[in-house]
C-alpha atoms as a PDB file:
ATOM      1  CA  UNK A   1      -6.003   3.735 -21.043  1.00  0.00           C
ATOM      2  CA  UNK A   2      -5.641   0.209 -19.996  1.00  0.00           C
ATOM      3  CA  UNK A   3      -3.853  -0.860 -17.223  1.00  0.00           C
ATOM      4  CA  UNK A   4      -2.733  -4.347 -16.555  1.00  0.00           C
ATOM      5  CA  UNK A   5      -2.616  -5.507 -12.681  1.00  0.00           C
ATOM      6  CA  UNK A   6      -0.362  -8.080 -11.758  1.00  0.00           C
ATOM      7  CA  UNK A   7       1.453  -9.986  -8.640  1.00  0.00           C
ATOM      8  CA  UNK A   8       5.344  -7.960  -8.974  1.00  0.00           C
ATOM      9  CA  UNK A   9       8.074  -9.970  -9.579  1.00  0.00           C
ATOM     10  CA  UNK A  10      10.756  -9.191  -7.007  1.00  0.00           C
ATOM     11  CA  UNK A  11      13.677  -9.667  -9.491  1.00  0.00           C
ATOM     12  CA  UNK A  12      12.171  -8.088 -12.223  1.00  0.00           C
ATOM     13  CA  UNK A  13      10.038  -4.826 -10.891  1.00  0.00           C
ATOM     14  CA  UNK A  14      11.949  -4.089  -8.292  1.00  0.00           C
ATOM     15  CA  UNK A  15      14.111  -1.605  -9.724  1.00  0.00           C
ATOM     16  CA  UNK A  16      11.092   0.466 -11.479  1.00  0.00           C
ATOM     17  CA  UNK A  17       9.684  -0.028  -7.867  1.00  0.00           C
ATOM     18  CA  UNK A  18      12.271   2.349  -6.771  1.00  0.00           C
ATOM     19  CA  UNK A  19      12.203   4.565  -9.619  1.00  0.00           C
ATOM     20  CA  UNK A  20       9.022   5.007  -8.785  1.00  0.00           C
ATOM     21  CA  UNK A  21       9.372   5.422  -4.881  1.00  0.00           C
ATOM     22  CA  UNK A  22      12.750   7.142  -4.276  1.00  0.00           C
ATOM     23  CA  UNK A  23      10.630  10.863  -5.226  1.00  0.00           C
ATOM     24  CA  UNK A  24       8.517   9.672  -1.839  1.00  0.00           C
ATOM     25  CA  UNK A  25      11.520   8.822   0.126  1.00  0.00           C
ATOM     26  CA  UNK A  26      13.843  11.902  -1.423  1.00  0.00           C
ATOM     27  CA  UNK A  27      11.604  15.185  -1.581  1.00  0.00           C
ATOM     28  CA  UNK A  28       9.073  15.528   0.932  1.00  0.00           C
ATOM     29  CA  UNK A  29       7.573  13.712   4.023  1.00  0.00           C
ATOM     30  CA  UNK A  30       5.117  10.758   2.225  1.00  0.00           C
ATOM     31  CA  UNK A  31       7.786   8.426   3.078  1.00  0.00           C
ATOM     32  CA  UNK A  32       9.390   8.434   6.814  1.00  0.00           C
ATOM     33  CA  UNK A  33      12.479   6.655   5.483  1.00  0.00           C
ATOM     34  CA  UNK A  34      15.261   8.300   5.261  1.00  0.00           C
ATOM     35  CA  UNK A  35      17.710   6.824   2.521  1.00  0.00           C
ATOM     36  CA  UNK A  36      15.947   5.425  -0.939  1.00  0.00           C
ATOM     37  CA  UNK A  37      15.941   1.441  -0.917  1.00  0.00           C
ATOM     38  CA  UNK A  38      18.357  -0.258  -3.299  1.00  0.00           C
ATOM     39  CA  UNK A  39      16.853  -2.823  -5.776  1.00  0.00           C
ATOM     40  CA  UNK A  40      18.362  -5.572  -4.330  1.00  0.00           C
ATOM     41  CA  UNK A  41      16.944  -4.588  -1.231  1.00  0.00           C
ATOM     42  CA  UNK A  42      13.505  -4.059  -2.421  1.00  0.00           C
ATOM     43  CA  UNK A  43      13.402  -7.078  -4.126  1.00  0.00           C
ATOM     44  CA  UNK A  44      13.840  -8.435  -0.654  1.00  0.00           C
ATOM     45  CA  UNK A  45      11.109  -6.231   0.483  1.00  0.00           C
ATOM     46  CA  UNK A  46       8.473  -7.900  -2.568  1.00  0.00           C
ATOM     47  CA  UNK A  47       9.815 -11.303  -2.153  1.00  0.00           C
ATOM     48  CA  UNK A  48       9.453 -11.097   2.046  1.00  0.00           C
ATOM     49  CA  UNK A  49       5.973  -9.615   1.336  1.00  0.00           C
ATOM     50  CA  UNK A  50       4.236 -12.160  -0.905  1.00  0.00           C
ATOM     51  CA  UNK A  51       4.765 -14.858   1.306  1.00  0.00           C
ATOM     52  CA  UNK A  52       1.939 -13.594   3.046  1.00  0.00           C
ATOM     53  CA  UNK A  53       0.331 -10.701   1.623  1.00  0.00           C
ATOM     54  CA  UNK A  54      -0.170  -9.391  -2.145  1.00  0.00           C
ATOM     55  CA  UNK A  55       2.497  -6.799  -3.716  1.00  0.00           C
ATOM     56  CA  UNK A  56       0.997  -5.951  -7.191  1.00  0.00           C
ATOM     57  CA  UNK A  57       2.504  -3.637  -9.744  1.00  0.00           C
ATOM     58  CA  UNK A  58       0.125  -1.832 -12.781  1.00  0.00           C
ATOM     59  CA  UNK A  59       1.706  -1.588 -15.795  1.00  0.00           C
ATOM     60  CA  UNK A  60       0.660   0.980 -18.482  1.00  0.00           C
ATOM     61  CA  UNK A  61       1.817   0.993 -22.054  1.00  0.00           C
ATOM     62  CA  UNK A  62       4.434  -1.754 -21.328  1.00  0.00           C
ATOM     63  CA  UNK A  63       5.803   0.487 -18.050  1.00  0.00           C
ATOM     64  CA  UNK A  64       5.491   0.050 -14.566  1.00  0.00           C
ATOM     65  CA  UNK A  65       3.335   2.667 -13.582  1.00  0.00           C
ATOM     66  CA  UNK A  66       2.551   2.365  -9.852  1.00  0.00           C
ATOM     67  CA  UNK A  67       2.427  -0.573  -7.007  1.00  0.00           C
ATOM     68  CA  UNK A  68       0.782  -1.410  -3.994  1.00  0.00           C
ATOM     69  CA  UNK A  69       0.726  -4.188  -1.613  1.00  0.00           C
ATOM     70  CA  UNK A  70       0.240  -5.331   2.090  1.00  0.00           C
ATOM     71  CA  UNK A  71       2.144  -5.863   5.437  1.00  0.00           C
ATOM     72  CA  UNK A  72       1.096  -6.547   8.649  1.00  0.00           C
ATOM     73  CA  UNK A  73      -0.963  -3.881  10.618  1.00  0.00           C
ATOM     74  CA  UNK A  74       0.319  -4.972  13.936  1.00  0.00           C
ATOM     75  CA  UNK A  75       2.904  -7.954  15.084  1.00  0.00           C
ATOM     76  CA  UNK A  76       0.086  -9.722  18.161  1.00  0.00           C
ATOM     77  CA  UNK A  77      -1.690 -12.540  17.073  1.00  0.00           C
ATOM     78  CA  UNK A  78      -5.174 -11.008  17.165  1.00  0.00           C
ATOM     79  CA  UNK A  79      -3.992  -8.575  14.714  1.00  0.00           C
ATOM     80  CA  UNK A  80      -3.592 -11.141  11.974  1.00  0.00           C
ATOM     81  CA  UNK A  81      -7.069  -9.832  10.256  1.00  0.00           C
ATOM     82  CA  UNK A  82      -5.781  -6.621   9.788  1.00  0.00           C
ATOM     83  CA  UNK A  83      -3.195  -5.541   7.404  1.00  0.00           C
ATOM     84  CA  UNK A  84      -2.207  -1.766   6.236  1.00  0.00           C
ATOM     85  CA  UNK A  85      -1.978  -0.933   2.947  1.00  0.00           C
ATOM     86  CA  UNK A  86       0.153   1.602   0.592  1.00  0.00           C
ATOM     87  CA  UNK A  87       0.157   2.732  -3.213  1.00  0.00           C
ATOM     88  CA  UNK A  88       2.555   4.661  -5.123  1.00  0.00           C
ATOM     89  CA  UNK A  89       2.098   6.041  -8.780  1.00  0.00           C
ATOM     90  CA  UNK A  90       5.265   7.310 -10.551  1.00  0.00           C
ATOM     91  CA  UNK A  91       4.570  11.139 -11.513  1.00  0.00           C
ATOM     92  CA  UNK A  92       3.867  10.420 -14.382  1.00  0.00           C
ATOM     93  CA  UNK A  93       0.935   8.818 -14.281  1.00  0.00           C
ATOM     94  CA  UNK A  94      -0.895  10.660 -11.151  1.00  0.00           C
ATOM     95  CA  UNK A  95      -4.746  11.182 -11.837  1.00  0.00           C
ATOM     96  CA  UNK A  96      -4.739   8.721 -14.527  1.00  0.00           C
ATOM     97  CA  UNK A  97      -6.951   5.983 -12.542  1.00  0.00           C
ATOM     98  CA  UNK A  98      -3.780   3.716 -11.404  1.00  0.00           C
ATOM     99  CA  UNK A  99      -4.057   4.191  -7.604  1.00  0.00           C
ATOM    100  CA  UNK A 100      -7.748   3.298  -7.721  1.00  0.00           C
ATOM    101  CA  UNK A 101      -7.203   0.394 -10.390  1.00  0.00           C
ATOM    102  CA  UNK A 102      -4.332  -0.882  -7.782  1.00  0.00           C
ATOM    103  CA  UNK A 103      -6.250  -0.157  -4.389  1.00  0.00           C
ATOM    104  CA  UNK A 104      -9.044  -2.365  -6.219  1.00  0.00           C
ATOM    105  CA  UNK A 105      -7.315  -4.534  -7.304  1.00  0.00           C
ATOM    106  CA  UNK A 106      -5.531  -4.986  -3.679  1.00  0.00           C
ATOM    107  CA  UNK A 107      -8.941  -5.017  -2.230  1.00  0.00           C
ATOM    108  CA  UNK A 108     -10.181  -7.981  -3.996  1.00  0.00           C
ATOM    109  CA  UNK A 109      -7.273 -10.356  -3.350  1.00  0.00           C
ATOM    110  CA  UNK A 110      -7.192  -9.224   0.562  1.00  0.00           C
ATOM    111  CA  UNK A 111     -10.867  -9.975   0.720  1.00  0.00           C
ATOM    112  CA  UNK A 112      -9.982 -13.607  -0.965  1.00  0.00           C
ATOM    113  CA  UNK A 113      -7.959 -13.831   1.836  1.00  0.00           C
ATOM    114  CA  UNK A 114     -10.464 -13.310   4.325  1.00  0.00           C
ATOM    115  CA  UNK A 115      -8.491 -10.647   5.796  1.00  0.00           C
ATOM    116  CA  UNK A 116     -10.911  -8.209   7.744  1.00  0.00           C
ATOM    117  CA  UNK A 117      -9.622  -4.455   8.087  1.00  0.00           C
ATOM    118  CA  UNK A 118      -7.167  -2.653   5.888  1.00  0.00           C
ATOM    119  CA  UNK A 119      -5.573   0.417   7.244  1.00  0.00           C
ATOM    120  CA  UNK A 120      -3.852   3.385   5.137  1.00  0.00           C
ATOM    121  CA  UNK A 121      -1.449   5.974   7.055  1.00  0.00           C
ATOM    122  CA  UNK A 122      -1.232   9.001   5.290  1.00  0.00           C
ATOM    123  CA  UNK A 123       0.985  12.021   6.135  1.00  0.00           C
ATOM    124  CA  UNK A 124      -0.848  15.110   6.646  1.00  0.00           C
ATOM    125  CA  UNK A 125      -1.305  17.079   4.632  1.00  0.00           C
ATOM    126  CA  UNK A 126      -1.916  15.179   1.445  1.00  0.00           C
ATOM    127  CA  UNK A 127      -5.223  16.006  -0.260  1.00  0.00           C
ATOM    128  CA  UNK A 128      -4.884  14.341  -3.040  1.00  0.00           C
ATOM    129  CA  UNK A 129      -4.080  10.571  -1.046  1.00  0.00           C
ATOM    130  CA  UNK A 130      -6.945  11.777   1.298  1.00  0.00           C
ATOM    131  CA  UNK A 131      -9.156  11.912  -1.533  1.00  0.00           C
ATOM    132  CA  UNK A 132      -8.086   8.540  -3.381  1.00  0.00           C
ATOM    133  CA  UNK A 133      -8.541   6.750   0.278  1.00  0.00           C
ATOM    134  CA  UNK A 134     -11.794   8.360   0.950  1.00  0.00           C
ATOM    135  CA  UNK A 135     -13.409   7.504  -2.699  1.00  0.00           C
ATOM    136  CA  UNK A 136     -12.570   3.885  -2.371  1.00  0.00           C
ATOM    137  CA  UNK A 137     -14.500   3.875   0.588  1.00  0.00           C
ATOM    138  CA  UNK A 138     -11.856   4.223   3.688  1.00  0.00           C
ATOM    139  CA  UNK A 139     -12.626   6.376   6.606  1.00  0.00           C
ATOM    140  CA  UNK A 140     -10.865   8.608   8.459  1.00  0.00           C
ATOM    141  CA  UNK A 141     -10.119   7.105  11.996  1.00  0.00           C
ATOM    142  CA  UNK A 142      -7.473   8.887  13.967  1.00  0.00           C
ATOM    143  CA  UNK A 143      -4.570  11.361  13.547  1.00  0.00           C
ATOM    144  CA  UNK A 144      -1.355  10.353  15.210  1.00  0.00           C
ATOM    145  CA  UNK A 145       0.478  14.373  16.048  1.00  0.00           C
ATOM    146  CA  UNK A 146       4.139  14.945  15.541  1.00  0.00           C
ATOM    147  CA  UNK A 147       4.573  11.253  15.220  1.00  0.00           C
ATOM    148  CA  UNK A 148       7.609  11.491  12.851  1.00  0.00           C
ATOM    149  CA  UNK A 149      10.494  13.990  12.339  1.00  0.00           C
ATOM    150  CA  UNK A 150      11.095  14.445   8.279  1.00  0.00           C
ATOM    151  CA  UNK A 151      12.388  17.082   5.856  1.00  0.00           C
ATOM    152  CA  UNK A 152      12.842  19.505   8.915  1.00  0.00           C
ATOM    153  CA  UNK A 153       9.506  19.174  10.653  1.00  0.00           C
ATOM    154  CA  UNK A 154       7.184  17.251  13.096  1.00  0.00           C
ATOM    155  CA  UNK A 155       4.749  15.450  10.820  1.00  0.00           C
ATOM    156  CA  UNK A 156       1.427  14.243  11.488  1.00  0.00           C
ATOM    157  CA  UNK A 157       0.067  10.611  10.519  1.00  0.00           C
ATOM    158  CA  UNK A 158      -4.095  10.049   9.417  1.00  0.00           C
ATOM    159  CA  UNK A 159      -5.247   6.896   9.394  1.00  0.00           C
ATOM    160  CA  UNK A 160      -8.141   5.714   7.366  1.00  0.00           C
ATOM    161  CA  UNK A 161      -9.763   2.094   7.504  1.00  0.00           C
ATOM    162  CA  UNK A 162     -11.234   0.144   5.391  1.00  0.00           C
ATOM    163  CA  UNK A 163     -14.069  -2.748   5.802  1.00  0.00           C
ATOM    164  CA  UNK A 164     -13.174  -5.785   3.868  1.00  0.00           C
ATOM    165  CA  UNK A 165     -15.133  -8.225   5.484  1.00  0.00           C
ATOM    166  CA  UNK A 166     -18.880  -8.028   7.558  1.00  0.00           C
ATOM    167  CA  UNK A 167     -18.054  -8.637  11.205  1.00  0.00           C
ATOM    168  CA  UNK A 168     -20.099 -11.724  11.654  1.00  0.00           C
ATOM    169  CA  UNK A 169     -20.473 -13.408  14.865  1.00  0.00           C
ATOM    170  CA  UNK A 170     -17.657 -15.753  16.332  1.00  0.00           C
ATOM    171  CA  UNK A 171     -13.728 -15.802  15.681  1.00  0.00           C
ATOM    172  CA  UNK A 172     -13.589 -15.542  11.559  1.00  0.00           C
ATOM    173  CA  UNK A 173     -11.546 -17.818   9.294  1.00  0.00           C
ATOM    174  CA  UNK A 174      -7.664 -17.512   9.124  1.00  0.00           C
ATOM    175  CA  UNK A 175      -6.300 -15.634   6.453  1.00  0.00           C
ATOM    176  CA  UNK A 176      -5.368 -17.013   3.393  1.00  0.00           C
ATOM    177  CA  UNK A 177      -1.666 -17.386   1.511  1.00  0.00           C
ATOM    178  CA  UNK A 178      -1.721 -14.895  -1.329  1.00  0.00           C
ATOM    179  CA  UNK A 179      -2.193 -15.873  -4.951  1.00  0.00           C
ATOM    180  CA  UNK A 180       0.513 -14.984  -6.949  1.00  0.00           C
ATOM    181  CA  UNK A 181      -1.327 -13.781 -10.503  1.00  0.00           C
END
């Protein structure tokens, strides 16, 4: 299998971007939101997104097959290191090495842009994103309880971080504008 990673185009993967997220938003409680995006709107949504962070799509046998990308962790200023992170993979192609072949790929560009911490929020339970998060080397840090109300229940929110930088010693480097490959 080989997957190709690239930066999404906002016109033209936006609508398999949906495709592949309206299951999330529609049937079940991975998503909190409550009506599935249009394309137009998500197209917004990529476009607003790469002017600071990566949004990267993996296609597989000429398909879009999953995406990921980056947003802000936090709105304050001394947040700006930290960013939180999401993947989706169409059905299709679950267990078939695209989340970890996105995540990685994420990974790389985020650390090229000296961002420090990336966060993943993961409704509970979900073994299977648990598992992906945890073998790329994110750790569990918190549970927020009952934090959101979706298909008929309370749900709760993990949060796992990831390390993308060393600490070092004094205020790091500001982040970087994405690259758009």
């Amino acid at each position: 299998m080989s997957v190709t990673i690239r930066s999404a185009d906002s016109d033209r993967d936006a609508a398999a971007c949906v495709a592949i997220y309206a299951p999330y938003v529609e049937a079940g409680a991975t998503s909190f939101e409550q009506e599935v995006p249009t394309p137009a709107e998500f197209g917004r949504r990529i476009a607003a997104a790469q002017e600071t962070y990566p949004w990267l799509v993996a296609e597989l046998d000429g398909e879009i097959a999953g995406y990921t990308y980056a947003c802000p962790h936090r709105r304050r200023p001394a947040y700006r290191w930290a960013v939180e992170v999401s993947v989706y993979v169409g059905a299709e192609r679950r267990r078939q090495g695209v989340g970890r072949a996105l995540y990685t790929a994420l990974a790389a560009r985020l650390r090229a842009q000296r961002f420090h911490v990336a966060c993943a929020g993961i409704t509970l339970p979900n073994e299977a994103s648990v598992a992906l998060h945890e073998g790329l080397g994110f750790i569990p840090v918190g549970v927020y309880r009952r934090i959101g109300w979706k298909d008929g229940a309370w749900r709760d929110v993990g949060w796992w971080q990831l390390e993308l930088q060393p600490p070092g010693e004094g205020k790091p480097p500001e982040p970087l504008p994405p690259e758009r490959t």
